[in-house]
Protein backbone atom coordinates (compact mmCIF):
# COMPACT_ATOMS: atom_id res chain seq x y z
CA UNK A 1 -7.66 1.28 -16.79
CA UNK A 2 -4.74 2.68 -18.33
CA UNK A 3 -1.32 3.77 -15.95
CA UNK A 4 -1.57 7.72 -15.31
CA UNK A 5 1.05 9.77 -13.34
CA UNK A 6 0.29 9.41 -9.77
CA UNK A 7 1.70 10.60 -6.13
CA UNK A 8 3.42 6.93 -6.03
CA UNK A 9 4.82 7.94 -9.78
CA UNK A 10 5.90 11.42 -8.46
CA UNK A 11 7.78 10.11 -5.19
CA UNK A 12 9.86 7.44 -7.59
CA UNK A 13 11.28 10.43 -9.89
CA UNK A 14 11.79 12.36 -6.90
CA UNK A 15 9.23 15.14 -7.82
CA UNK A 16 8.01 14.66 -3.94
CA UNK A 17 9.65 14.09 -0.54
CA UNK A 18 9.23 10.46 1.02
CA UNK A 19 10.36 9.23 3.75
CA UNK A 20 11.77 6.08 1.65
CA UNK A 21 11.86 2.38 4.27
CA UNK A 22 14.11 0.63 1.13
CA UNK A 23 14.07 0.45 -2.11
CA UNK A 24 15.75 -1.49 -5.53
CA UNK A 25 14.76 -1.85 -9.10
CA UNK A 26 11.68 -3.56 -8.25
CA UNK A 27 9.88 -1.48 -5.70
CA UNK A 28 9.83 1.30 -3.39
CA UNK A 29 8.89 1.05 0.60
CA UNK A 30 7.81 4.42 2.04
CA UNK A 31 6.27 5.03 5.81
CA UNK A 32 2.20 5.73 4.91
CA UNK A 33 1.83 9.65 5.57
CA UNK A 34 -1.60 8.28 7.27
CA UNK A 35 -0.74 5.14 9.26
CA UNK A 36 -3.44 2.90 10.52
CA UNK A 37 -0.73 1.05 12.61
CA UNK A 38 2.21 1.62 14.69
CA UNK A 39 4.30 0.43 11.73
CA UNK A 40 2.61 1.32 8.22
CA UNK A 41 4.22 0.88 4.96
CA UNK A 42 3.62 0.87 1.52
CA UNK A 43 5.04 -1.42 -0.87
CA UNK A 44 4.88 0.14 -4.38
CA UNK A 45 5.84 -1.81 -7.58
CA UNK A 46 7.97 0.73 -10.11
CA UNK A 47 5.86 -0.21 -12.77
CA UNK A 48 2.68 1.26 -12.68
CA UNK A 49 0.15 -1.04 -12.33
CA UNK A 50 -3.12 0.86 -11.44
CA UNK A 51 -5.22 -1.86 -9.84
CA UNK A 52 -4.04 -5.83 -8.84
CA UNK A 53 -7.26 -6.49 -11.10
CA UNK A 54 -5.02 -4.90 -13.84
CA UNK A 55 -2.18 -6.96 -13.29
CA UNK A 56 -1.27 -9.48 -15.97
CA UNK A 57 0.12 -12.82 -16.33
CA UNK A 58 3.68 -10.74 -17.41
CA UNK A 59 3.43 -9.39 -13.92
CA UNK A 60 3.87 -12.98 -11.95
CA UNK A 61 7.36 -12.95 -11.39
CA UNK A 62 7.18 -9.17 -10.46
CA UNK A 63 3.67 -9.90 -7.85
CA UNK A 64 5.73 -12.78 -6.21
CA UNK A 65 8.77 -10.70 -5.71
CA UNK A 66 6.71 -8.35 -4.08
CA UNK A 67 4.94 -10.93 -1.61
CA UNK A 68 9.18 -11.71 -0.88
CA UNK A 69 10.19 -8.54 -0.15
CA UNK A 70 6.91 -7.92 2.19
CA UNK A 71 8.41 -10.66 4.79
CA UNK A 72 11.69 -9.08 4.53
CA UNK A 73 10.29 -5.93 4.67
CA UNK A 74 8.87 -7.18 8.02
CA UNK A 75 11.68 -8.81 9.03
CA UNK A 76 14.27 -5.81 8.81
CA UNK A 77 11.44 -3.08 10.46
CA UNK A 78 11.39 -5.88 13.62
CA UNK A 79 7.90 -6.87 13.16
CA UNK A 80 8.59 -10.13 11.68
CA UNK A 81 6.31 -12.43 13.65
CA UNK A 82 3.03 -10.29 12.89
CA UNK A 83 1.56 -8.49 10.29
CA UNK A 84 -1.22 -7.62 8.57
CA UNK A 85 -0.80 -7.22 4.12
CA UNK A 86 -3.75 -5.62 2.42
CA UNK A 87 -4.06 -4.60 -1.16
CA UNK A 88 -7.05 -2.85 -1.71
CA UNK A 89 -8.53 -3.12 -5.48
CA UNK A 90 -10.93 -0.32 -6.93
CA UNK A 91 -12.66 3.15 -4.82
CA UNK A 92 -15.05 1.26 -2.85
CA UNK A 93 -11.97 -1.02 -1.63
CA UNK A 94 -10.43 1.68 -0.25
CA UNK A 95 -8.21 2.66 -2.78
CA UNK A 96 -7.00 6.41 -3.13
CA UNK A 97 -4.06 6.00 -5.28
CA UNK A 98 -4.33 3.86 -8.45
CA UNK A 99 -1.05 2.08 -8.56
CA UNK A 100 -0.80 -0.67 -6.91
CA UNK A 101 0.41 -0.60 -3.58
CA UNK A 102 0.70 -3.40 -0.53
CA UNK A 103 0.44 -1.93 2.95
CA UNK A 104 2.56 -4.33 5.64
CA UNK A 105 0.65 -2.55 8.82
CA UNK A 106 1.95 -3.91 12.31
CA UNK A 107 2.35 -3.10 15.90
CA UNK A 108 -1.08 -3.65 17.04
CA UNK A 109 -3.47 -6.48 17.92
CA UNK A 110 -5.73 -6.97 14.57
CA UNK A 111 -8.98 -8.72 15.37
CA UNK A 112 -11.69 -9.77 12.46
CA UNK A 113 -13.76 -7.02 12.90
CA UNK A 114 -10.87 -4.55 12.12
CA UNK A 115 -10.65 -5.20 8.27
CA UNK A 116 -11.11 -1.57 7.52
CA UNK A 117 -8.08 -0.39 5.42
CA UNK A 118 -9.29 3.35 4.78
């Protein structure tokens, strides 16, 4: 799958209106425009990655930055001691947007039966 111009691609060159949570050279954080949880971000790598399937092994140092920044993330929206991270992989994962993304969700009790990341 190659890397095509999507909404995450748009909102990082500031073609379309985010409401940005942080961001660096590494990665944006923007509030989910369709939040499953209380608190619902995305975590979106600057390179365009479409799928973690995709990912390769020059992308380790850039995949474990990302896991950092989740729990610090977490940490600075208060919500610290529990959260869910999901990265869904391919359509029938849930996956609307193909560039990676990692949603921190929080806020709410999760049980096992709530998996569903839509």
């Amino acid at each position: 799958m190659s890397a095509e111009v999507t909404i995450f691609t748009r909102i990082m060159a500031g073609e379309i209106p985010a409401d940005i949570v942080y961001e660096d050279d590494d990665c944006i954080c923007i509030n989910d425009i369709q939040p499953q949880a209380p608190t619902h971000v995305l975590i979106i790598p600057r390179k365009p990655i479409p799928r973690l399937v995709d990912a390769s092994a020059e992308d380790k140092v850039l995949l474990g930055s990302l896991m950092l920044k989740v729990g610090d993330i977490a940490r600075t929206l208060g919500v610290g001691d529990a959260f869910r991270v999901c990265i869904n992989n391919g359509e029938q994962a849930g996956q609307t947007v193909f560039h990676l993304h990692i949603h921190l969700l929080a806020g709410k009790a999760f049980t096992e039966g709530s998996l569903s990341m839509q």
